[in-house]
Protein backbone atom coordinates (compact mmCIF):
# COMPACT_ATOMS: atom_id res chain seq x y z
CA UNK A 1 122.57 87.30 76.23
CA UNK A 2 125.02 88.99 78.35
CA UNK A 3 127.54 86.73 80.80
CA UNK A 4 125.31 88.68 83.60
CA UNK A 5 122.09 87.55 82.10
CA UNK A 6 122.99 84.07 81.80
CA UNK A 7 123.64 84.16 85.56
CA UNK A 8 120.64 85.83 86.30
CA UNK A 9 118.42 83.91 84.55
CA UNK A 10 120.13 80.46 85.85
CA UNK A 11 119.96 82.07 89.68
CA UNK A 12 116.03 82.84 88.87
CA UNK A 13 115.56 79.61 87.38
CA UNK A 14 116.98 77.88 90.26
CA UNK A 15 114.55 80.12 92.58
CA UNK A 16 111.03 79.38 91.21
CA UNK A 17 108.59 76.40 91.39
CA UNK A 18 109.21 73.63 88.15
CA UNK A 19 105.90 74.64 86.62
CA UNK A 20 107.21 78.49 86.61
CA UNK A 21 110.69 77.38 85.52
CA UNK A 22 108.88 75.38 82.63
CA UNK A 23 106.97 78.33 81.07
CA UNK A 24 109.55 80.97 82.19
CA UNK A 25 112.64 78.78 80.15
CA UNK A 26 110.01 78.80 77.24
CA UNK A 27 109.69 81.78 76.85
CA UNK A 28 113.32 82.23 77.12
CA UNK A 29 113.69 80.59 74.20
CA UNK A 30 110.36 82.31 72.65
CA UNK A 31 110.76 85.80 73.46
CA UNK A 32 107.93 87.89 72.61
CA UNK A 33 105.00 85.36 72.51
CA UNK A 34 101.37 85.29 74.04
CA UNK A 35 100.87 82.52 76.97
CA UNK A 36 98.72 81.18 73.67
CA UNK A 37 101.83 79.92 71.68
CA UNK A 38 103.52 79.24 74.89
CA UNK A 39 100.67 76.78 75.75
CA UNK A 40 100.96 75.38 72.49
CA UNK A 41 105.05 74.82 72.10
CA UNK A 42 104.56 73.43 75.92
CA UNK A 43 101.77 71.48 75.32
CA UNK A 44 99.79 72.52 77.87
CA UNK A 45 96.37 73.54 79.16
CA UNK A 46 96.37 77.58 78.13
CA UNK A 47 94.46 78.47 81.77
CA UNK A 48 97.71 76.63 83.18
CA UNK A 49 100.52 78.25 81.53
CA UNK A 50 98.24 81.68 81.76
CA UNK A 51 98.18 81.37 85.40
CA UNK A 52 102.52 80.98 85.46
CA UNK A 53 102.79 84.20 83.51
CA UNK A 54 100.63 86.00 85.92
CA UNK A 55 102.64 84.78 88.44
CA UNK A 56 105.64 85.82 86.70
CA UNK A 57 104.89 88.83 85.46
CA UNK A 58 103.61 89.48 89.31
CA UNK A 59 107.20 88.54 90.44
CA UNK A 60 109.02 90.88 87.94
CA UNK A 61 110.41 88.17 86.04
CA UNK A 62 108.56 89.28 82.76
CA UNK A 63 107.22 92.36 80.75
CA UNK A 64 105.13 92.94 78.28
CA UNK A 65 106.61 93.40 74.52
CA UNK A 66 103.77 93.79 72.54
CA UNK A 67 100.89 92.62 70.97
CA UNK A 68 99.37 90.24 68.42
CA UNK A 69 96.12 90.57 66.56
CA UNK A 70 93.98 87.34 65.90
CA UNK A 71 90.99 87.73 63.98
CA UNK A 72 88.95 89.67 66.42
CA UNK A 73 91.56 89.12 69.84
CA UNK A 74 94.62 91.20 71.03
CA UNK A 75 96.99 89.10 72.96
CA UNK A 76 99.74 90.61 74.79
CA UNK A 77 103.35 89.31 73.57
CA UNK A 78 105.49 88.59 76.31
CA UNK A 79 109.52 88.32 77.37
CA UNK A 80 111.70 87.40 80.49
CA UNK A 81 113.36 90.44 81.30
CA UNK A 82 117.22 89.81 81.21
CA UNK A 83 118.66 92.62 83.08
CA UNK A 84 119.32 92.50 86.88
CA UNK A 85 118.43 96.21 87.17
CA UNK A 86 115.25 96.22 85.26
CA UNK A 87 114.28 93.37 87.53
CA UNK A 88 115.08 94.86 90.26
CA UNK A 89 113.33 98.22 89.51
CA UNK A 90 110.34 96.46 88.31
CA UNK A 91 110.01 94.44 91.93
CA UNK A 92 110.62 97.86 93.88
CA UNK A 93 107.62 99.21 91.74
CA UNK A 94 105.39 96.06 91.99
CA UNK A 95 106.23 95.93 95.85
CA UNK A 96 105.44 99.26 96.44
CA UNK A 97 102.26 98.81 94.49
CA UNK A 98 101.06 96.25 96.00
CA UNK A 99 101.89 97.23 99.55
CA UNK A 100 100.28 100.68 99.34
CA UNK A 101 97.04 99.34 97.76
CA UNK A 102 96.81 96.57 100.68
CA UNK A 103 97.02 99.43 103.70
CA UNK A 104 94.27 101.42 101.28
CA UNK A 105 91.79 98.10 101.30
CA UNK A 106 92.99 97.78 105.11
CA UNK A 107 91.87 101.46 105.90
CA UNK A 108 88.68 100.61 103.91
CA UNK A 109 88.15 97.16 105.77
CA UNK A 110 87.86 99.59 109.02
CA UNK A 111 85.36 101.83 107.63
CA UNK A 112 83.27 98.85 106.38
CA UNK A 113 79.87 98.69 107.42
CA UNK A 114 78.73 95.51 106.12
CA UNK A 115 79.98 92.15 107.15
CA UNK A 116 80.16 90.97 103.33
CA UNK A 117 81.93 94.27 102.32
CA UNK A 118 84.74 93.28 105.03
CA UNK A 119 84.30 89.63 103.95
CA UNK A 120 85.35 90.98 100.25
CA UNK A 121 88.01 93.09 101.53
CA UNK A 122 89.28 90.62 103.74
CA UNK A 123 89.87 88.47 100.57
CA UNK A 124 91.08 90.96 98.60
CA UNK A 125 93.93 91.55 101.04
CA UNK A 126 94.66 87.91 101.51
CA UNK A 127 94.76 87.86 97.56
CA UNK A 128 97.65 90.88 98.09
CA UNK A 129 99.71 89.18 101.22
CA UNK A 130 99.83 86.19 98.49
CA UNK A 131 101.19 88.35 95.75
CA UNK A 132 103.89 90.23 98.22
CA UNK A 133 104.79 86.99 99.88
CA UNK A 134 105.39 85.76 95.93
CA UNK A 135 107.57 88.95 95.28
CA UNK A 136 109.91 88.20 97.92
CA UNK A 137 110.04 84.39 97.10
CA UNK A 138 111.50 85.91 93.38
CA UNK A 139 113.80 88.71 94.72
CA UNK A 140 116.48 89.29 93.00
């Protein structure tokens, strides 16, 4: 790693809730592994160290690498992504993403006839003020 990515990953590290900083330091030092093996190395629960790479990946902390074939399953390999750009062009995209698709579920909470349509929409666009609140939390 690169004297830049060293300091990135410490100021990230320093950033994110322990239980984020746990899985996100593993893989670190596992680069290119499923939340599987993570779960395993960490000894943890897989639905809890699943759950941190969906929230990292959702902050723009990690990327996809690959993929692993087990018996019948495809698991996604993962990696922190060690350049400041990349992270920062990945959040810009993710942002973006997610703030367009939350005015499209807002125009079509408006339109909604049915109270448990806008009851699911509603949620839905709770679930995306979560996700864009997260973003910022990670900015780089």
């Amino acid at each position: 790693m690169s004297q830049t990515s060293v300091k990135a990953f410490q100021e990230i590290s320093e950033q994110i809730p322990e239980k984020r900083r746990i899985v996100y330091t593993a893989l670190k030092n596992n680069p290119n592994n499923s939340f599987y093996r993570i779960a395993f190395i960490l000894g943890w629960n897989v639905n809890k160290v699943s759950n941190r790479f969906n929230e990292l990946e959702n902050a723009g902390l990690i990327e996809k690498t690959g993929e692993e074939t087990r018996g019948k399953f495809t698991r996604d390999r993962f990696s922190i992504i060690t350049d400041v750009e990349k992270i920062i062009e990945k959040q810009n995209e993710l942002y973006v993403f997610f703030v367009e698709t939350k005015s499209q579920l807002e125009a079509d909470h408006h339109r909604c006839q049915t109270k448990e349509g806008k009851e699911l929409l509603r949620k839905r666009i709770q679930y995306l003020k979560g996700k864009i609140s997260n973003l910022k939390m990670h900015s780089v």
